[in-house]
Protein backbone atom coordinates (compact mmCIF):
# COMPACT_ATOMS: atom_id res chain seq x y z
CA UNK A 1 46.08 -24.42 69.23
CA UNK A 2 44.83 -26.85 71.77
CA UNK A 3 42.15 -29.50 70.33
CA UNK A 4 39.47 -27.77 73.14
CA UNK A 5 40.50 -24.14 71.85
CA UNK A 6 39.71 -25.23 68.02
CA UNK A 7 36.45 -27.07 68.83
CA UNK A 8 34.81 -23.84 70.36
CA UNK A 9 36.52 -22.11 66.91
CA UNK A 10 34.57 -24.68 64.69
CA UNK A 11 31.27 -24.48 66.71
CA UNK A 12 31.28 -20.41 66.70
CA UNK A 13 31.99 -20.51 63.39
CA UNK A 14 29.18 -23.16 62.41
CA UNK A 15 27.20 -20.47 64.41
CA UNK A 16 27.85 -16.91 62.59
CA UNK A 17 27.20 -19.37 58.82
CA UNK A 18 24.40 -20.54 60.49
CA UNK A 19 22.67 -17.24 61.04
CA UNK A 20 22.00 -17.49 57.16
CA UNK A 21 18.66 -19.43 57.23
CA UNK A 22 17.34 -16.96 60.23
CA UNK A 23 14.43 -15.49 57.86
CA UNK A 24 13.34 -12.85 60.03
CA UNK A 25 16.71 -11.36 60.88
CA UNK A 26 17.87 -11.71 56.57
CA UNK A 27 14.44 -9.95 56.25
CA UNK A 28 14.95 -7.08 58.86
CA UNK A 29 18.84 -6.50 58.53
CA UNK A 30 20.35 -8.86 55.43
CA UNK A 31 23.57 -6.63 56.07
CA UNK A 32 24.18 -8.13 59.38
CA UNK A 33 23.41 -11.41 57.71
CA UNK A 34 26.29 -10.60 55.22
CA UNK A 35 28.53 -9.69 58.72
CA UNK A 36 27.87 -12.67 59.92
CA UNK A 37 28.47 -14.93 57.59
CA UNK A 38 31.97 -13.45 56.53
CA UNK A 39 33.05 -13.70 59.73
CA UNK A 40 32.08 -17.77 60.14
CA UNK A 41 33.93 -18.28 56.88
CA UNK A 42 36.72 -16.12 57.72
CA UNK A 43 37.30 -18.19 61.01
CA UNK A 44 37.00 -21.67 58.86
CA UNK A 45 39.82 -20.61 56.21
CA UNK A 46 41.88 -19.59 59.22
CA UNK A 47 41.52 -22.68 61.01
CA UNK A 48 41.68 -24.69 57.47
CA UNK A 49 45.85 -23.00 57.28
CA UNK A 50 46.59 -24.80 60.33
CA UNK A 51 47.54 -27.93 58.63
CA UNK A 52 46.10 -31.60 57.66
CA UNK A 53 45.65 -33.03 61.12
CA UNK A 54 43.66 -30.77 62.81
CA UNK A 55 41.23 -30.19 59.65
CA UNK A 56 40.99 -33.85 59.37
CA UNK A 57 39.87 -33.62 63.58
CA UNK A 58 36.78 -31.25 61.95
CA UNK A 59 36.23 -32.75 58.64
CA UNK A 60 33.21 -33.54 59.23
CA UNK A 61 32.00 -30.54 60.91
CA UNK A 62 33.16 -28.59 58.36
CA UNK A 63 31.33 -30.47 55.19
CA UNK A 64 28.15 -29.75 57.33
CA UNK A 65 28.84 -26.20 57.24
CA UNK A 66 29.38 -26.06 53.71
CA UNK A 67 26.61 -28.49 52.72
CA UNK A 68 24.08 -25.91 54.65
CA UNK A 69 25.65 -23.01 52.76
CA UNK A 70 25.22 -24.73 49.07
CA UNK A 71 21.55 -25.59 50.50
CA UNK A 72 21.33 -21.78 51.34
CA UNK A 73 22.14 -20.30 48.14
CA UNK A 74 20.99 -22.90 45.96
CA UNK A 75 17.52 -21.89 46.92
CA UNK A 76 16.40 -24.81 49.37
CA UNK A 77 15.87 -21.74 51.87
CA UNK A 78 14.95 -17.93 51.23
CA UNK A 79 17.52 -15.81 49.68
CA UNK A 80 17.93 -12.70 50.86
CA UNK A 81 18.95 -11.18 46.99
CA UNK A 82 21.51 -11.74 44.66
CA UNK A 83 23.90 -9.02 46.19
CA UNK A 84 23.96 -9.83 49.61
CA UNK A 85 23.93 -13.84 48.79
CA UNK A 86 26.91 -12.88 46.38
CA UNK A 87 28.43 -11.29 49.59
CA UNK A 88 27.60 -14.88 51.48
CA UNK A 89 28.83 -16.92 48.60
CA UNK A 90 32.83 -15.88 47.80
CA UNK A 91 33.99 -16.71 51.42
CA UNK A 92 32.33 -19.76 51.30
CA UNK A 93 33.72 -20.91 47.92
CA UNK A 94 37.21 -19.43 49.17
CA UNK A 95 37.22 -21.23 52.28
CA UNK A 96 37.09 -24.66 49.98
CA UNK A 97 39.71 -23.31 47.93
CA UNK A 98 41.85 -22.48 51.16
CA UNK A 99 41.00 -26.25 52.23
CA UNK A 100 42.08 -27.50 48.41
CA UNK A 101 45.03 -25.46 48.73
CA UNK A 102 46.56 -27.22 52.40
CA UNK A 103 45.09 -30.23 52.92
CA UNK A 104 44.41 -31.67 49.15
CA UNK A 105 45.49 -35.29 49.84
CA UNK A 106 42.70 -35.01 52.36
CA UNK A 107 40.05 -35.63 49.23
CA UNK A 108 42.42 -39.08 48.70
CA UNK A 109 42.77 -40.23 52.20
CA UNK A 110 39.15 -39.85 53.37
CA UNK A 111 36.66 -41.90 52.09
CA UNK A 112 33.79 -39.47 50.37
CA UNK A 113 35.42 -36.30 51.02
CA UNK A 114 36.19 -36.21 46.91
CA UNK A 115 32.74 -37.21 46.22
CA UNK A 116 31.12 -34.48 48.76
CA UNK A 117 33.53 -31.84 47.64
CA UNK A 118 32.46 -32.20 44.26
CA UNK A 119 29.02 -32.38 44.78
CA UNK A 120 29.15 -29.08 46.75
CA UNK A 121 31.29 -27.14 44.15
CA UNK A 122 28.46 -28.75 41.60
CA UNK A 123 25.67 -26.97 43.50
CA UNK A 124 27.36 -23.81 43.80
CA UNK A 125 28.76 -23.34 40.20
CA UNK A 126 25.09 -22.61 38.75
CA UNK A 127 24.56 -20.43 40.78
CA UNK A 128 27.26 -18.26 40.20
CA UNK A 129 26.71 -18.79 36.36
CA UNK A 130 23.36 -17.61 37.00
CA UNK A 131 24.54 -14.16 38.47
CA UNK A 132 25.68 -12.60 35.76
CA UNK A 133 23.90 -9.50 35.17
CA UNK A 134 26.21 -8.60 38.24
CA UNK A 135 29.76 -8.70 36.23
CA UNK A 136 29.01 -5.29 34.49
CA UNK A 137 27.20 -3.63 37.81
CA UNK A 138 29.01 -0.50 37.65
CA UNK A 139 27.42 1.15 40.27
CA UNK A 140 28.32 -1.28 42.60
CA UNK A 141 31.86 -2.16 42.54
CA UNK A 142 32.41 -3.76 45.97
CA UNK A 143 29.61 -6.51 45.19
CA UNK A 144 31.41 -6.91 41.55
CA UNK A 145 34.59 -7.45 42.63
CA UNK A 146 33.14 -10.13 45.05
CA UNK A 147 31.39 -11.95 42.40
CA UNK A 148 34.84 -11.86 40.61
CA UNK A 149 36.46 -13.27 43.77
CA UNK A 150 34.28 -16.23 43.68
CA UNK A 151 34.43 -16.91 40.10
CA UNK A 152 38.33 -17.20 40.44
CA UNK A 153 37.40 -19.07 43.70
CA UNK A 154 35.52 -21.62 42.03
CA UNK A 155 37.19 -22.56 38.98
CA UNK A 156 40.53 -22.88 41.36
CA UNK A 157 38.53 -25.19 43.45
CA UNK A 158 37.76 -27.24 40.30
CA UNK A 159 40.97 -27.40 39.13
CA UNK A 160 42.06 -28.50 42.42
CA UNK A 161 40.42 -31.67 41.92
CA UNK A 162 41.48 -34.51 40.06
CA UNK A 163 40.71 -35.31 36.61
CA UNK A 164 37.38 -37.31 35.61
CA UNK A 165 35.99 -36.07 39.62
CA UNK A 166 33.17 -33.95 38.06
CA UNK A 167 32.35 -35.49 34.53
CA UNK A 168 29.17 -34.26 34.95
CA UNK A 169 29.83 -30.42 35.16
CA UNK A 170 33.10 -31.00 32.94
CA UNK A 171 31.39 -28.69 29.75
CA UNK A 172 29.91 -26.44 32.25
CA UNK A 173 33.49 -25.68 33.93
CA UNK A 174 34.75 -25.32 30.42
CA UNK A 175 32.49 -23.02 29.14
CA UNK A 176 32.61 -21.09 32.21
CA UNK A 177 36.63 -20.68 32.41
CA UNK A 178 36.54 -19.79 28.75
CA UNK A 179 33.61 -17.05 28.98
CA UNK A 180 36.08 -15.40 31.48
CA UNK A 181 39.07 -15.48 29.39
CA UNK A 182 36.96 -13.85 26.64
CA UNK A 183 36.10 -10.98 29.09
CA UNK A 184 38.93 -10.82 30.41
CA UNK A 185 40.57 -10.16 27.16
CA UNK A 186 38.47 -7.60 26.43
CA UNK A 187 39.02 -5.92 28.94
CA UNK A 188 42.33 -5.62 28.32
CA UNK A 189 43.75 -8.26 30.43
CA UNK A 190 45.76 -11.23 29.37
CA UNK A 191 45.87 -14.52 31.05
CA UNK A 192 49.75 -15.50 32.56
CA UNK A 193 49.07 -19.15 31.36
CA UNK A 194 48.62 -18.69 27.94
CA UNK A 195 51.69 -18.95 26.81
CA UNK A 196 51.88 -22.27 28.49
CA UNK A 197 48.78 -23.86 26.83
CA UNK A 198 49.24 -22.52 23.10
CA UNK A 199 52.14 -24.56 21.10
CA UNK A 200 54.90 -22.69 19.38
CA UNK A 201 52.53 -23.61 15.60
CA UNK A 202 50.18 -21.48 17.46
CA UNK A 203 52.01 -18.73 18.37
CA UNK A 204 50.13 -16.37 15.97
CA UNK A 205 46.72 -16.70 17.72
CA UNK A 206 48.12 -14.88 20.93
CA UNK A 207 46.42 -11.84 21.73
CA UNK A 208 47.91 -9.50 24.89
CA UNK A 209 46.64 -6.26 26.07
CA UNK A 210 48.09 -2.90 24.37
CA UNK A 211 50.99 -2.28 26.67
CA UNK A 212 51.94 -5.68 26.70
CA UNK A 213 52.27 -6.46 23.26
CA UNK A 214 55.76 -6.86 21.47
CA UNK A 215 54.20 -7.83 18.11
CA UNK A 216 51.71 -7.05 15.80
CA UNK A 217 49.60 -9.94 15.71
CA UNK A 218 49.12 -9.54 19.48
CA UNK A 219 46.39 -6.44 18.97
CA UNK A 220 43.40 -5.74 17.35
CA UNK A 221 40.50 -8.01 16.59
CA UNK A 222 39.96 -7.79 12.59
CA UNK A 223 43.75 -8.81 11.67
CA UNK A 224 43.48 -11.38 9.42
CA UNK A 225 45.58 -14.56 9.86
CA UNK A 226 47.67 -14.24 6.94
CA UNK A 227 48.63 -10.05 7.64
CA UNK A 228 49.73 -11.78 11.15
CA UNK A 229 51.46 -14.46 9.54
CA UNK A 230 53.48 -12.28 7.09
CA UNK A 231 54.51 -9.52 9.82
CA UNK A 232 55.63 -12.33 12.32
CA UNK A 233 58.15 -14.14 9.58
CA UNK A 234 59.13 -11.06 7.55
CA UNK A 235 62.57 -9.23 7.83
CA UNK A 236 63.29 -5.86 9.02
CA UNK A 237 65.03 -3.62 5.77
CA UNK A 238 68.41 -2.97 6.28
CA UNK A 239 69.60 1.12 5.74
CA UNK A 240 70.09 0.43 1.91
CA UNK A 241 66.48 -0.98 1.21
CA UNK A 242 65.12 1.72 3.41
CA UNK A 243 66.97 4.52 1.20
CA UNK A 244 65.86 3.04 -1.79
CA UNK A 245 62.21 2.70 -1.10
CA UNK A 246 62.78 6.78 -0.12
CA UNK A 247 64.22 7.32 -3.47
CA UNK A 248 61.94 5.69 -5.36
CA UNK A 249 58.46 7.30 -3.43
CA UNK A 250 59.44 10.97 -5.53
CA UNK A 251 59.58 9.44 -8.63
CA UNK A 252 56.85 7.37 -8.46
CA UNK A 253 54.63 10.42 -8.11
CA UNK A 254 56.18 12.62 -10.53
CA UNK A 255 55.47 9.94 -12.90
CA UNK A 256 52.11 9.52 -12.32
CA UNK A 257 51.76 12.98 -12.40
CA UNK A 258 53.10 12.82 -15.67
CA UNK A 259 50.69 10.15 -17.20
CA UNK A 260 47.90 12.28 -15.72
CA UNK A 261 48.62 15.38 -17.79
């Protein structure tokens, strides 16, 4: 697009986010609010796939943007309620994933955009820990799966960043990433990656949904360590062993039978 063309972009788009500190129109019609701001953010993550140069040409524009949408949420201005600012907040936090994603070395080459990237995804990730009576809102699914979308969002922002960038949320991130394994796992999902991060001594620990199990240590939560251990090295019986045990079952009970009478 021509450098004009994508200036107008960033300023309408600064615009629609914008209309998220109006107070009397988040009062009188928060859904428009929500309308508004998904579009700004959709128009930033399109502009953000069109490569390094022109996001480094808006840069700057577009840390303002975000920095007035962590101020927004954070509770420097009025929220409008945890469901529509959940509705605000996953485009947001997936328009800096969309930004980590194309133009990473950006957060190298510019001097502070590392430090202001991390300060952002600092404000926001309280925030989202601090919605969580929204993960089991069953009577709203569209709103849950949005909060889900911007958990994934944010802890693929953080691991877009390098290591030691955000010592001072490092436990936070932790603890956060492994609370959603947790549930995820009990829900009956399994995470693609844990194969990669277990060694082969710890093969026994791995747990996999029902259908996706191929052995028995992979199911169930009261399975001792040891029951695993002996199923996972123990032989399969061979036809002989097997017709043997069957032989031997009948006379077992006859004889106990016998000691009975």
């Amino acid at each position: 697009l021509p450098s004009e063309l994508l200036d107008i972009i960033i300023a309408v788009a600064d615009n629609l986010v914008s209309c998220q500190g109006n107070g009397i129109l988040s009062q009188a019609h928060p859904g428009a609010i929500v309308t508004l701001v998904r579009a700004g953010y959709s128009i930033i993550s399109g502009a953000l796939t069109m490569g390094v140069k022109p996001t480094l040409m808006h840069l700057q524009s577009i840390f303002g943007i975000w920095a007035k949408s962590a101020a927004f949420i954070d509770g420097d201005l009025k929220r409008m309620g945890p469901m529509h600012d959940v509705s605000c907040l996953e485009p947001f936090v997936n328009s800096i994933v969309v930004f980590l994603r194309v133009s990473s070395e950006l957060l190298l080459s510019v001097p502070d955009a590392l430090n202001r990237t991390s300060q952002i995804l600092e404000k926001v990730l309280p925030v989202i820990m601090g919605y969580s009576q929204l993960e089991s809102d069953d009577n709203n699914l569209l709103n849950s799966s949005r909060f889900d979308s911007a958990k994934a969002a944010i802890m693929e922002a953080f691991s877009w960043l390098p290591p030691g960038s955000f010592p001072l949320v490092a436990d936070s991130v932790f603890s956060f990433a492994s609370r959603q394994i947790k549930i995820g796992t009990e829900s009956g999902m399994s995470s693609s990656l844990l194969a990669n991060l277990l060694t082969r001594e710890d093969d026994l620990l791995d747990i996999r949904s029902l259908p996706r199990a191929y052995s028995f240590s992979q199911t169930g939560g009261s399975i001792s360590i040891e029951d695993s251990f002996k199923t996972l090295t123990s032989d399969y019986i061979n036809h002989s062993q097997r017709e043997a045990v069957v032989h031997f079952i009948p006379n077992t009970n006859n004889a106990a039978k016998g000691n009975s009478d």
